[in-house]
Protein backbone atom coordinates (compact mmCIF):
# COMPACT_ATOMS: atom_id res chain seq x y z
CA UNK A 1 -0.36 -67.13 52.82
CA UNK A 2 3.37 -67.75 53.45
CA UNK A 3 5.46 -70.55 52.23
CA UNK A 4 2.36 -71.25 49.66
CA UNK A 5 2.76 -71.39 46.04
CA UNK A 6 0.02 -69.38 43.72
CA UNK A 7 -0.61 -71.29 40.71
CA UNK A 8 -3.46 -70.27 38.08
CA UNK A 9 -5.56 -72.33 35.59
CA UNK A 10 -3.91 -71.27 32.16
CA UNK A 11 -6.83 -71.71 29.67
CA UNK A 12 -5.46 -73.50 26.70
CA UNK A 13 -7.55 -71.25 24.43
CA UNK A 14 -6.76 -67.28 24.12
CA UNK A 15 -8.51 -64.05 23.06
CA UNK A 16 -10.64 -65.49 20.00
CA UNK A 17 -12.93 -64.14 17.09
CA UNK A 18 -15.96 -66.73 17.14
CA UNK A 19 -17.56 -67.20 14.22
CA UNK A 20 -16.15 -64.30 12.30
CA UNK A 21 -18.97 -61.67 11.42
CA UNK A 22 -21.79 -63.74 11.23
CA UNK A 23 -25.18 -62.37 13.28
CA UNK A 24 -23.94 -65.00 16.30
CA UNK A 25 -20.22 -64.03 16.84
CA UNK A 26 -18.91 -63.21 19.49
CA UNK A 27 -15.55 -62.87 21.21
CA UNK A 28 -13.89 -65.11 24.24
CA UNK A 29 -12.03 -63.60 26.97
CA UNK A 30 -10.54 -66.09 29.55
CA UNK A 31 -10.94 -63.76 32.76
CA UNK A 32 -13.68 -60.68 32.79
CA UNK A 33 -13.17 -57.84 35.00
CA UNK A 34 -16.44 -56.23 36.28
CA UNK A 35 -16.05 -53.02 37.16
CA UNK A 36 -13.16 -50.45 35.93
CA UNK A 37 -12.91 -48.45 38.91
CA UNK A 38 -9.45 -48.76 41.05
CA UNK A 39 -10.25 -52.21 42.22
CA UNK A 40 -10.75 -53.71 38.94
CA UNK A 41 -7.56 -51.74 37.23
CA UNK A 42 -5.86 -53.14 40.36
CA UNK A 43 -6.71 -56.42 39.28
CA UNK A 44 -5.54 -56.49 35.54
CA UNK A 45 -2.50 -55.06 36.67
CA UNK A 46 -1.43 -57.88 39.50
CA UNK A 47 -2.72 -60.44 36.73
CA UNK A 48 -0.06 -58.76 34.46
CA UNK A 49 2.49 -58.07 36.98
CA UNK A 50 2.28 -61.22 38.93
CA UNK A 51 0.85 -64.04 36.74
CA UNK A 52 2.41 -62.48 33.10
CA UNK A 53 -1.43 -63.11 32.19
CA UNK A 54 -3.10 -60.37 29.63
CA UNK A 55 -5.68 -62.27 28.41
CA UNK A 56 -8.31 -60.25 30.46
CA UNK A 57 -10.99 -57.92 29.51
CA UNK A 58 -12.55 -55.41 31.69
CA UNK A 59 -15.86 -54.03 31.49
CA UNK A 60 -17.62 -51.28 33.47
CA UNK A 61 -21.61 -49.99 32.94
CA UNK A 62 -19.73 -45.76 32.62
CA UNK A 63 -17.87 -45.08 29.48
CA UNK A 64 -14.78 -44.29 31.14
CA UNK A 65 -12.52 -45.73 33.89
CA UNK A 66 -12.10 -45.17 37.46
CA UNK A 67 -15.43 -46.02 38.98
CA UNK A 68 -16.76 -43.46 41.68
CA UNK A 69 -13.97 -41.31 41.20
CA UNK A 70 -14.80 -40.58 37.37
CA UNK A 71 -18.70 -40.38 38.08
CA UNK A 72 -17.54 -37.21 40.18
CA UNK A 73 -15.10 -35.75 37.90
CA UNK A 74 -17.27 -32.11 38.14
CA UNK A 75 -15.52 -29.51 40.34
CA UNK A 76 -16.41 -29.09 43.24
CA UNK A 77 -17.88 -32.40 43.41
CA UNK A 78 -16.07 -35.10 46.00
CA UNK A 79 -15.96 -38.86 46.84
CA UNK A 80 -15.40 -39.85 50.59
CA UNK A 81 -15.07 -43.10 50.61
């Protein structure tokens, strides 16, 4: 992609609070991020980096980050990938 120009949609609306704390709220994220493992770090940091975007949220199914590589955090345990 030489000599092309990267532009992104800029949402008009940012990180938001819907509806306060009633049983329906909920919040709004303009860009989710499925998946915390290198990849989807990777990501949210060229969208910061690059773009100057942060208004991002990542999510990931583990309760930490880094994907395959924290699922075998035990020693002796490896990831060839």
């Amino acid at each position: 992609m030489l000599g092309k120009t990267v532009t992104m949609f800029r949402s008009k609306e940012a990180i938001a609070n819907k509806n306060g704390y009633d049983k329906d709220a909920y919040t709004y994220y303009p860009i989710l991020i499925v998946g915390a493992g290198e990849s989807g770090i990777a990501m949210g940091c060229r969208l910061k980096e690059v773009l100057g975007f942060d208004q991002f949220h990542i999510v990931d199914r583990q309760s930490g980050i880094g994907g395959t590589w924290w699922i075998n955090r035990y020693p002796g345990v490896a990831c060839d990938m």
